[in-house]
Protein backbone atom coordinates (compact mmCIF):
# COMPACT_ATOMS: atom_id res chain seq x y z
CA UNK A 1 27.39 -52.57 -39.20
CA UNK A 2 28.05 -50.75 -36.31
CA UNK A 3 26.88 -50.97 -32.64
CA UNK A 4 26.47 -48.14 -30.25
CA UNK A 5 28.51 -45.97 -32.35
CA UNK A 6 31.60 -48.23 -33.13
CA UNK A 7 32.52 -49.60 -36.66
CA UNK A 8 32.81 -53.76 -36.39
CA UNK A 9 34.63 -55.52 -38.92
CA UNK A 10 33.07 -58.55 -40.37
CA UNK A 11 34.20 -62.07 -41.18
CA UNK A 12 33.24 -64.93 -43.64
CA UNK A 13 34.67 -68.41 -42.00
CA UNK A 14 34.29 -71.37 -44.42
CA UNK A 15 35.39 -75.07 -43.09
CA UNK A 16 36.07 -77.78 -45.25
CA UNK A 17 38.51 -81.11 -46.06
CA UNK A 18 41.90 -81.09 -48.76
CA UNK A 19 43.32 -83.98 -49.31
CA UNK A 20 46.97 -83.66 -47.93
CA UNK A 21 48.25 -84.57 -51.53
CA UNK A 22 46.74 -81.27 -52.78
CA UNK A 23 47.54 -79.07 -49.73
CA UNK A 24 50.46 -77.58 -51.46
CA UNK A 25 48.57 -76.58 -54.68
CA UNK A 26 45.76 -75.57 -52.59
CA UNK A 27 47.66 -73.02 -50.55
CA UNK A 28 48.91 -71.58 -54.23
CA UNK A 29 45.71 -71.07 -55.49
CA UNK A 30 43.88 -69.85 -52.51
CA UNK A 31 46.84 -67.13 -52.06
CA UNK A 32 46.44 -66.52 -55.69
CA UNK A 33 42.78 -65.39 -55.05
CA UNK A 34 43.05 -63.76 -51.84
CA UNK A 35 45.90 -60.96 -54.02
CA UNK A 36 43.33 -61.01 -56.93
CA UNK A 37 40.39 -60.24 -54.60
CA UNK A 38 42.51 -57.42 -52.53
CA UNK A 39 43.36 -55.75 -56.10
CA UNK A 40 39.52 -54.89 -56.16
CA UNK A 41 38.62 -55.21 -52.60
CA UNK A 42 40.89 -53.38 -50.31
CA UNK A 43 38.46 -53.99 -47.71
CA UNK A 44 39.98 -58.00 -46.77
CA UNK A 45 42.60 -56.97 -44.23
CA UNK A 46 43.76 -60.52 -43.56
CA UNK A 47 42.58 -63.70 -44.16
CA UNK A 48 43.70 -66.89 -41.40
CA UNK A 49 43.97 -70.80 -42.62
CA UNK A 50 43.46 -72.99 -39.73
CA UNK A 51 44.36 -76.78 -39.57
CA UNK A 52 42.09 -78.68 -36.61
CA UNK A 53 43.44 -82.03 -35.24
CA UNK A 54 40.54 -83.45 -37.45
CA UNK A 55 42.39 -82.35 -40.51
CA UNK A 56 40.33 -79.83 -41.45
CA UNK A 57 40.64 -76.42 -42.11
CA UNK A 58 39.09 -73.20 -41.18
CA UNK A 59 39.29 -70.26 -43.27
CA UNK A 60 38.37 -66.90 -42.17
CA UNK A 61 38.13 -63.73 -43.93
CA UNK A 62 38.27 -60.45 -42.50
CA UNK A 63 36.79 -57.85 -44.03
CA UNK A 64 36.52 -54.18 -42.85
CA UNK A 65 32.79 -53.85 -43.30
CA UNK A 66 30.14 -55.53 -44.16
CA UNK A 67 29.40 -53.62 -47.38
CA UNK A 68 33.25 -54.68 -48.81
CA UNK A 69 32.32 -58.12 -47.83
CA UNK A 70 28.95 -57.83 -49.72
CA UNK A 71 30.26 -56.22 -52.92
CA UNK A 72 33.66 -58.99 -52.95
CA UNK A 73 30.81 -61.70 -52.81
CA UNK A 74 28.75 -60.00 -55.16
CA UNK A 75 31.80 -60.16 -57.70
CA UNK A 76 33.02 -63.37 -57.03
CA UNK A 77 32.35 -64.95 -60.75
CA UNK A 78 34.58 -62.42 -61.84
CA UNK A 79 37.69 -64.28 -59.95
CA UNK A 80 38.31 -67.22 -61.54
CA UNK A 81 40.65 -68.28 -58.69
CA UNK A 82 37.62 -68.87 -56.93
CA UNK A 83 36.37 -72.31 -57.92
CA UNK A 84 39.72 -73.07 -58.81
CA UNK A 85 40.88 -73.17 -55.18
CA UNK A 86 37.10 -74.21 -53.94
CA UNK A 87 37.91 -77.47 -56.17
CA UNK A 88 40.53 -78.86 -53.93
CA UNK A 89 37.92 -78.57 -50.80
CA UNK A 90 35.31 -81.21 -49.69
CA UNK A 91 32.74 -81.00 -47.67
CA UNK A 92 32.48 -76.89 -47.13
CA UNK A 93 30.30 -74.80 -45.12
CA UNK A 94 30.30 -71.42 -44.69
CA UNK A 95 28.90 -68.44 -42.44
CA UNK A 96 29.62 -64.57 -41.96
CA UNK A 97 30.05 -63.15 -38.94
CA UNK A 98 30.59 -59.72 -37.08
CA UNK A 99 33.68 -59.38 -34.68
CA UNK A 100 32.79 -58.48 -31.20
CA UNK A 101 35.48 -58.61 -29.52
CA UNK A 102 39.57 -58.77 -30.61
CA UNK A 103 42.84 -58.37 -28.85
């Protein structure tokens, strides 16, 4: 998408809940898909695991545009990492999102 002229990137931010006991085997698996989703979508530039004082976690995606986002999405029964990782979460939600404004 792009406003007044200017390319925006995109994000997809999912929160959710892991257990502390599988926090290590989490990480492993959700690094496993974010290299097996970069082999055919060089469109993620970086991806950023936050823990709240809650204990739970945000995870955002960055994605150059919308379109990589879309077509990453589109393939993701192809990645079996996906619902590998996704079983160690609780209580996800997720939105996308266009960056406005980054320093």
């Amino acid at each position: 998408m792009s406003e007044e002229g200017i390319t925006m990137s995109v994000v997809r931010s999912h929160r959710y809940s892991v257990a502390h006991a599988d926090l290590e085997e989490f990480l492993a698996r959700r690094n496993s898909l974010i290299a097996t989703v970069r082999e055919g979508h060089p469109g993620l530039t970086h991806a950023v695991l936050v823990r709240f004082e809650d204990g739970t976690y945000t995870d955002t995606w960055h994605w150059e545009t919308a379109e990589q986002m879309d077509a990453a999405l589109a393939a993701i029964a192809t990645f079996p990492e996906a619902p590998l990782a996704m079983a160690l979460t609780k209580d996800g939600t997720v939105q996308n999102g266009h960056v406005v404004d980054e320093h």
